[in-house]
N, C-alpha and C. Protein backbone atom coordinates (compact mmCIF):
# COMPACT_ATOMS: atom_id res chain seq x y z
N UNK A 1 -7.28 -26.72 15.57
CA UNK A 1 -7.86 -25.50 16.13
C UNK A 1 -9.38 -25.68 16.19
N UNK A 2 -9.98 -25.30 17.30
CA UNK A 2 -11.60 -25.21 18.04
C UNK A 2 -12.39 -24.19 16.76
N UNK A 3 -13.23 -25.04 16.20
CA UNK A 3 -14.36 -23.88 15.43
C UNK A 3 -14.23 -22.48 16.15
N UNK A 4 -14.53 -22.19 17.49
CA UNK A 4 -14.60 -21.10 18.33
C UNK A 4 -13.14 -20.36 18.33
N UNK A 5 -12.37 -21.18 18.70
CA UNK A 5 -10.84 -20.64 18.67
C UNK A 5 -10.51 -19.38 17.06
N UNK A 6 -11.04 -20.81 15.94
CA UNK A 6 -10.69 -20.15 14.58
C UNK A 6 -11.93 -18.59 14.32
N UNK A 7 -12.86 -18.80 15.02
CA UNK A 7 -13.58 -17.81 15.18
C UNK A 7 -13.47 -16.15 15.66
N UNK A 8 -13.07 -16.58 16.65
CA UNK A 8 -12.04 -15.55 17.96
C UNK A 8 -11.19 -14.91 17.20
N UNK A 9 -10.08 -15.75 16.29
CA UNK A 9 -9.16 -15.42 15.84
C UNK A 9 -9.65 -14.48 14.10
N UNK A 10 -10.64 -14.87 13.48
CA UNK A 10 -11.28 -13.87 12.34
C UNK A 10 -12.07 -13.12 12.75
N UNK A 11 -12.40 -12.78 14.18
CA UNK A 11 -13.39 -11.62 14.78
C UNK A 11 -12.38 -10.99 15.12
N UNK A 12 -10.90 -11.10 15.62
CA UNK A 12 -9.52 -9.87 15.73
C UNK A 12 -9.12 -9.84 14.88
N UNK A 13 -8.90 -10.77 13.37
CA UNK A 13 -8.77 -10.14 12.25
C UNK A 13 -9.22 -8.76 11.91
N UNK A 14 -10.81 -9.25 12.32
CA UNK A 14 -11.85 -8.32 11.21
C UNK A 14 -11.63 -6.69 11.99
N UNK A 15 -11.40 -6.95 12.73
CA UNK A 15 -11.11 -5.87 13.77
C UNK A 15 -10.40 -4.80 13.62
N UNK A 16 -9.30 -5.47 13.17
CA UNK A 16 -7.98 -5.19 12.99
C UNK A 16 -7.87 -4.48 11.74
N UNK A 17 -8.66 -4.80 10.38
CA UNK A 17 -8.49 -4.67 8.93
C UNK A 17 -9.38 -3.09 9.45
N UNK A 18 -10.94 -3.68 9.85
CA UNK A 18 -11.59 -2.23 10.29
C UNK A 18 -10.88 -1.07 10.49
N UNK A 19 -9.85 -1.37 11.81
CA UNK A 19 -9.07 -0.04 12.58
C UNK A 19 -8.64 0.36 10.96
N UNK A 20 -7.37 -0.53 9.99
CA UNK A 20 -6.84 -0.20 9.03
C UNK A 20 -7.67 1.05 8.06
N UNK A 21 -8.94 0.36 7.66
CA UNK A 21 -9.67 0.95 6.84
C UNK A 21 -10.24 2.07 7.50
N UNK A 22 -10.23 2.33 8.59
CA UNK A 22 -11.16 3.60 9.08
C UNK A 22 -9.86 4.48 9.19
N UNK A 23 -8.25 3.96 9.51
CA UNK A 23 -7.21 5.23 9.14
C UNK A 23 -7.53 5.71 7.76
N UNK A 24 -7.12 5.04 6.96
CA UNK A 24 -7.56 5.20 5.37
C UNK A 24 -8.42 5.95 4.75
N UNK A 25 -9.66 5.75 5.45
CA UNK A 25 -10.33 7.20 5.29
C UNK A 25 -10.41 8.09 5.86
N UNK A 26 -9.73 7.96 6.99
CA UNK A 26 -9.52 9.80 7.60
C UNK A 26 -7.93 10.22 7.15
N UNK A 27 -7.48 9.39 6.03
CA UNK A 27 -6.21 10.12 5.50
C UNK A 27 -6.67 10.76 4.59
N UNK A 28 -6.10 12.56 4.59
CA UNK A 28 -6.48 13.44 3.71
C UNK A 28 -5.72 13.06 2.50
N UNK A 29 -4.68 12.21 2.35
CA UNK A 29 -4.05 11.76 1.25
C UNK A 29 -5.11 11.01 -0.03
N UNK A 30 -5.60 10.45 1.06
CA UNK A 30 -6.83 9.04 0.04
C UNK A 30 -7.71 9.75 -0.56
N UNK A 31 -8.35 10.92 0.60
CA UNK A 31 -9.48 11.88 0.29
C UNK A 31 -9.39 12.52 -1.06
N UNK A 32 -7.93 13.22 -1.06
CA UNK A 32 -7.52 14.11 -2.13
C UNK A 32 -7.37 13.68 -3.33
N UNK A 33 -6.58 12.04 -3.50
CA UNK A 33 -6.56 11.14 -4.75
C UNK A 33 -7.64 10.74 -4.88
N UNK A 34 -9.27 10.57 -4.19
CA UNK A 34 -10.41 9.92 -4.78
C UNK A 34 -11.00 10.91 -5.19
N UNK A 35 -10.71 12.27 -4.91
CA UNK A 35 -11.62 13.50 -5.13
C UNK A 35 -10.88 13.96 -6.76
N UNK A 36 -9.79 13.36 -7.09
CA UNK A 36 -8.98 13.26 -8.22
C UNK A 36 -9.75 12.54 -9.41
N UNK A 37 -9.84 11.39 -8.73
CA UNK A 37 -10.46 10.37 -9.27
C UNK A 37 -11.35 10.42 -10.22
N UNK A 38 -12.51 11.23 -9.02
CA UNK A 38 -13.52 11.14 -9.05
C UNK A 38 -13.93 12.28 -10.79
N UNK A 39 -12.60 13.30 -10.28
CA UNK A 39 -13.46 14.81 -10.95
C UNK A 39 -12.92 14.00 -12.62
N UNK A 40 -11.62 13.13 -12.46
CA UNK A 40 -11.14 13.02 -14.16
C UNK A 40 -11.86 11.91 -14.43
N UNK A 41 -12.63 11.09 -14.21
CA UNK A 41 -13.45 10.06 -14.63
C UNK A 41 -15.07 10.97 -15.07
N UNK A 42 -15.39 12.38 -14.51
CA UNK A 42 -16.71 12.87 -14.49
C UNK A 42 -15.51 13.53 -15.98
N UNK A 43 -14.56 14.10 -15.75
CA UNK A 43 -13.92 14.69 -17.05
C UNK A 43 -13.85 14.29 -18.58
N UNK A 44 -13.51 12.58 -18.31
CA UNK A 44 -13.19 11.91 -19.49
C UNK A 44 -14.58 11.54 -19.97
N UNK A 45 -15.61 11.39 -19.13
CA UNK A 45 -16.92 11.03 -19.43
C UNK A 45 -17.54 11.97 -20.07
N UNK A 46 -17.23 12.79 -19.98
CA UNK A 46 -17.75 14.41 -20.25
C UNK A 46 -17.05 14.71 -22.20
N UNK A 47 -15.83 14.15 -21.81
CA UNK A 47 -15.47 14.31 -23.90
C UNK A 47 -15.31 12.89 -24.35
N UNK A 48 -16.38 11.88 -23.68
CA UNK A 48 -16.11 10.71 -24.02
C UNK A 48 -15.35 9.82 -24.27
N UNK A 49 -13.91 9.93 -23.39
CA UNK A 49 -12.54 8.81 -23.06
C UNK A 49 -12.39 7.93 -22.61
N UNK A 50 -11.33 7.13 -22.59
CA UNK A 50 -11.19 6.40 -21.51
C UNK A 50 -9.80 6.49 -21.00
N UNK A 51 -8.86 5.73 -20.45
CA UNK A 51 -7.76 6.20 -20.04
C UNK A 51 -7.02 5.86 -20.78
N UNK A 52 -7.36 4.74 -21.64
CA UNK A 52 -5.86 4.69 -22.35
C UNK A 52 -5.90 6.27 -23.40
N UNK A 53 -6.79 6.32 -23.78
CA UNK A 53 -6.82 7.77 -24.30
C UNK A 53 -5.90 8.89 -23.48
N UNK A 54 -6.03 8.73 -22.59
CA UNK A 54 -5.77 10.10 -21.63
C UNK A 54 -4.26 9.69 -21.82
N UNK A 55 -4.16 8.25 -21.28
CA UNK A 55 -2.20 8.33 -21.42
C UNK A 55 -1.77 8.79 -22.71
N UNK A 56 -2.52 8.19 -23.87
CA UNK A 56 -2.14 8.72 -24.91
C UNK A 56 -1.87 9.85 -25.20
N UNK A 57 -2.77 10.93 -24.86
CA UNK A 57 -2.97 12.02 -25.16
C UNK A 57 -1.39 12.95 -23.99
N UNK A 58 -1.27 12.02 -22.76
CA UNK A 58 -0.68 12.37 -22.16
C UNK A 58 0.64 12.32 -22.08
N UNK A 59 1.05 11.09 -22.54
CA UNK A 59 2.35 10.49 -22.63
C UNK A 59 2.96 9.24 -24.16
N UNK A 60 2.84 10.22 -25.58
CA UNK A 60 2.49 9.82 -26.46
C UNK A 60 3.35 8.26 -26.80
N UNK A 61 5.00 8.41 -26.32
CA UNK A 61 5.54 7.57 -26.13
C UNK A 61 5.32 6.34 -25.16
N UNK A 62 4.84 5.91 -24.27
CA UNK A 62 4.33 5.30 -23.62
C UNK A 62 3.25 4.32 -24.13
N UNK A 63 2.57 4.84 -25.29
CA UNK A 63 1.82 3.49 -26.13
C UNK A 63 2.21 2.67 -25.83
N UNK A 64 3.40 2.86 -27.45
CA UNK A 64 4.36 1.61 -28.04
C UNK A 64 4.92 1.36 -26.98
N UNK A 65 5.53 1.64 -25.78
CA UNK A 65 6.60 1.18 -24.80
C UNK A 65 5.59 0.11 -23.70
N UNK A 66 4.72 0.71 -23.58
CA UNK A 66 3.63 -0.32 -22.72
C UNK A 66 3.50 -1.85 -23.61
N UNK A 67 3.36 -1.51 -24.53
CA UNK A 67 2.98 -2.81 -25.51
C UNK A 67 4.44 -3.77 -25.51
N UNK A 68 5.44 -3.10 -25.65
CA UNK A 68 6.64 -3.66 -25.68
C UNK A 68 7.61 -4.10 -23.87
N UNK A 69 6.56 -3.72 -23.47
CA UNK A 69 7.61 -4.46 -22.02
C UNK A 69 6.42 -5.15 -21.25
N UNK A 70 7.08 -6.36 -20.90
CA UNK A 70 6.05 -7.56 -20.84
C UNK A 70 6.88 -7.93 -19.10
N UNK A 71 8.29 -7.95 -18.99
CA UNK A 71 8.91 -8.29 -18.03
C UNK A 71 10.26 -7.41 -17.63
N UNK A 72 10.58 -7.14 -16.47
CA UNK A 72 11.44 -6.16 -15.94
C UNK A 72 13.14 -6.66 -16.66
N UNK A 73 13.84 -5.68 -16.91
CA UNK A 73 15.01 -6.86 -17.34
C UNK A 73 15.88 -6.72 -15.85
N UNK A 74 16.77 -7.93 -16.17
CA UNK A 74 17.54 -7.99 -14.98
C UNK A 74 18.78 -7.14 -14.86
N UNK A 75 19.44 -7.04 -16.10
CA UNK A 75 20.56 -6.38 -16.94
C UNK A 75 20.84 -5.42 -15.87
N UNK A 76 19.38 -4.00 -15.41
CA UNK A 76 19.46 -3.02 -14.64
C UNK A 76 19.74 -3.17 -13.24
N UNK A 77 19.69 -4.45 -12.60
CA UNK A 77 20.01 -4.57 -11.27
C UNK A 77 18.13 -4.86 -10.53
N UNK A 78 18.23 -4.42 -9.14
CA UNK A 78 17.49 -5.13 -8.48
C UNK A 78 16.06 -3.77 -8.37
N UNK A 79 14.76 -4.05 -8.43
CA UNK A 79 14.10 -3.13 -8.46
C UNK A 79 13.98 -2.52 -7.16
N UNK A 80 13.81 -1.35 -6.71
CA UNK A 80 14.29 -1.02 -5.24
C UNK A 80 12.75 -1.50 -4.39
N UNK A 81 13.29 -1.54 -3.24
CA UNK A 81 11.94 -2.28 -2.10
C UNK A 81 11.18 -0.84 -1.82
N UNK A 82 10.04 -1.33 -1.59
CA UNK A 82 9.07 0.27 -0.67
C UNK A 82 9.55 0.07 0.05
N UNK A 83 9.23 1.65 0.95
CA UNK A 83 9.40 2.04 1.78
C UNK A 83 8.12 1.25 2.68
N UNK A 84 8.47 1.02 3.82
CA UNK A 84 7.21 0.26 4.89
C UNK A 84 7.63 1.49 5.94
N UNK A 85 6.40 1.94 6.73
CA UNK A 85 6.55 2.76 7.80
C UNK A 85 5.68 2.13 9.08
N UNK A 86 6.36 1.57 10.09
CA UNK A 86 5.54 0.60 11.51
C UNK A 86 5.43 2.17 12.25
N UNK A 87 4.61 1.97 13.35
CA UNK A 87 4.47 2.82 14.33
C UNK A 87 4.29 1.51 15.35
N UNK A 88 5.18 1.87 16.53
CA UNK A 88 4.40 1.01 17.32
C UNK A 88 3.94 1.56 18.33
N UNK A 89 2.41 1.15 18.58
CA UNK A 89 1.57 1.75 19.62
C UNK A 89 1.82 2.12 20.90
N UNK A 90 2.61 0.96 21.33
CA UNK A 90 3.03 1.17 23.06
C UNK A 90 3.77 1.97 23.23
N UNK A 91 4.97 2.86 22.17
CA UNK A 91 5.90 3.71 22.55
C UNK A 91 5.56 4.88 21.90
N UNK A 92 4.81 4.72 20.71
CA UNK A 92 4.47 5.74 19.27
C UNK A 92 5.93 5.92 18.77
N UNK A 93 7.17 5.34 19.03
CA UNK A 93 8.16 5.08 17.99
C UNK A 93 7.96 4.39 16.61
N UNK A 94 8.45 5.28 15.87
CA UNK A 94 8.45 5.27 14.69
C UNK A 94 9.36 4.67 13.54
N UNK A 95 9.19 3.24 12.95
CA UNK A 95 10.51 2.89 11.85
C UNK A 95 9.74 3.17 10.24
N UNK A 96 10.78 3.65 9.71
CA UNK A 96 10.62 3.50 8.37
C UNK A 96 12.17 2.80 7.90
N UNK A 97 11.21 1.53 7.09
CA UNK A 97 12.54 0.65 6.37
C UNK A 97 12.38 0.47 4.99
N UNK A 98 13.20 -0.26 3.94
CA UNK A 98 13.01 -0.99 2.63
C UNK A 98 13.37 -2.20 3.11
N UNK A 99 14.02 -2.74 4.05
CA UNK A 99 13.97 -3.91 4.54
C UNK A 99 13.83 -4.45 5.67
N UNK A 100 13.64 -5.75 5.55
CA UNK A 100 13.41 -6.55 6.92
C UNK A 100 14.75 -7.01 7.95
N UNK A 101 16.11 -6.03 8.15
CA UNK A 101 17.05 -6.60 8.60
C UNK A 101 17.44 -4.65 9.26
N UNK A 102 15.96 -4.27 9.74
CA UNK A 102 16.41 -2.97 10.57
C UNK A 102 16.69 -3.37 11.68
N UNK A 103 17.66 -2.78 12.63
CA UNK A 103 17.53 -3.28 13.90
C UNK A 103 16.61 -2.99 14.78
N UNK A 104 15.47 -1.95 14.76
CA UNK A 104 14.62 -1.83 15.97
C UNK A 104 13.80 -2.50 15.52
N UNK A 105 13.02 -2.82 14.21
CA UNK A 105 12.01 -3.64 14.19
C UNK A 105 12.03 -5.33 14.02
N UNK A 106 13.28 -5.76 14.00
CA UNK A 106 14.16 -6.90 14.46
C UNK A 106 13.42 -7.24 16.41
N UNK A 107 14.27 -6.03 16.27
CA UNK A 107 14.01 -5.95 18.06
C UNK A 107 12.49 -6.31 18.41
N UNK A 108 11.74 -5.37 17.86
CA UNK A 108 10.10 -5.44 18.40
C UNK A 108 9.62 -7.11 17.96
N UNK A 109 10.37 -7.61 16.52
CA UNK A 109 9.66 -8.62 16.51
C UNK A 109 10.14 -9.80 17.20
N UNK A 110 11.04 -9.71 17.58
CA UNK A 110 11.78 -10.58 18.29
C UNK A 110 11.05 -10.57 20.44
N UNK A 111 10.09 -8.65 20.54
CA UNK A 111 9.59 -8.87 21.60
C UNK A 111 8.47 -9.77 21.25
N UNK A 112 7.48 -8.92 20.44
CA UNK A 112 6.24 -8.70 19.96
C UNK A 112 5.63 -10.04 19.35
N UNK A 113 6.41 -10.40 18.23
CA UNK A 113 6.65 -11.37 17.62
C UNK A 113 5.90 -10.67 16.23
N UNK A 114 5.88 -11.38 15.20
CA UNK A 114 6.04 -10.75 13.47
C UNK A 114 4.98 -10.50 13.43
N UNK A 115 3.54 -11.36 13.63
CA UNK A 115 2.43 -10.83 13.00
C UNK A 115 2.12 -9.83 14.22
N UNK A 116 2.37 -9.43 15.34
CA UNK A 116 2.13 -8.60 15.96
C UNK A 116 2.57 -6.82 15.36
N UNK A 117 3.86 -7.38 15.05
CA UNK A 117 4.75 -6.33 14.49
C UNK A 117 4.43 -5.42 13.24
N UNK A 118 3.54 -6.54 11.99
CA UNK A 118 3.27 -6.40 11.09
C UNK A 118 2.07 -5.97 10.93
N UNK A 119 1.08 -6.04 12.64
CA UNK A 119 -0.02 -5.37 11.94
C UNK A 119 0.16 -4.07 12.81
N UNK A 120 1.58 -3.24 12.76
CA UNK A 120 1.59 -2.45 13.22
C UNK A 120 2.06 -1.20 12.07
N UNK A 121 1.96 -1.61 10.99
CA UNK A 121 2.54 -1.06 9.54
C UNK A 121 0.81 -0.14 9.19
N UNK A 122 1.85 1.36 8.93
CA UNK A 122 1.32 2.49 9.18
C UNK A 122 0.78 2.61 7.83
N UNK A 123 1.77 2.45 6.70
CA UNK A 123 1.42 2.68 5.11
C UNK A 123 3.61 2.38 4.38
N UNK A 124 2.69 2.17 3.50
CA UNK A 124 3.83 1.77 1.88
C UNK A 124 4.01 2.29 0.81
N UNK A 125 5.23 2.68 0.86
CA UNK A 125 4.74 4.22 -0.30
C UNK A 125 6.44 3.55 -1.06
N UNK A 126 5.90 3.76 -2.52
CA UNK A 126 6.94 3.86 -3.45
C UNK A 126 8.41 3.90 -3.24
């Protein structure tokens, strides 16, 4: 690949991450959790905490249980996948999946092709 080529191609990166990050902050979601953030960090500073304090104070069991789980067991089965939500631009159709074997976004990547597809992922939620 051409210095210029690889160039081209991290100037539509950068582009691309931008669009990402400028949704991100006009989501009232982000707004509302940093304004969260913001007020219990001015809070804990205020009676001199830190967070493990706060869990403590919050969730007394959770100490000892943090200290004691190091790795997921398998015993319980498989941990479930996020949710991924694509929009794709050209139609404003909408998928939300936990996996990669939906059929419409199969479809798009099979038009589109994957990294096209993938930088069409809206947000990932739990």
């Amino acid at each position: 690949m051409s210095l210029l080529s690889e160039y081209l191609q991290q100037e539509q990166q950068l582009k691309e991450l931008n669009e990402k990050l400028e949704q991100l902050q006009n989501d009232p979601r982000l707004k509302a959790e940093l304004e969260f953030k913001e007020k219990l960090e001015a809070l804990m500073k205020e009676f001199n905490k830190n967070a493990a304090d706060v869990i403590e104070l919050l969730d007394p069991k959770s100490a000892g249980k943090a200290a004691r789980v190091s790795a997921p067991s398998t015993a319980g089965g498989r941990r479930k996948r996020k949710l991924k939500i694509y929009k794709n631009p050209n139609t404003g159709e909408v998928v939300e999946t936990r996996g990669g074997n939906q059929k419409t976004l199969k479809a798009w990547k099979d038009e589109y092709g994957n990294e096209t597809v993938e930088s069409w992922l809206v947000r990932v939620e739990s």
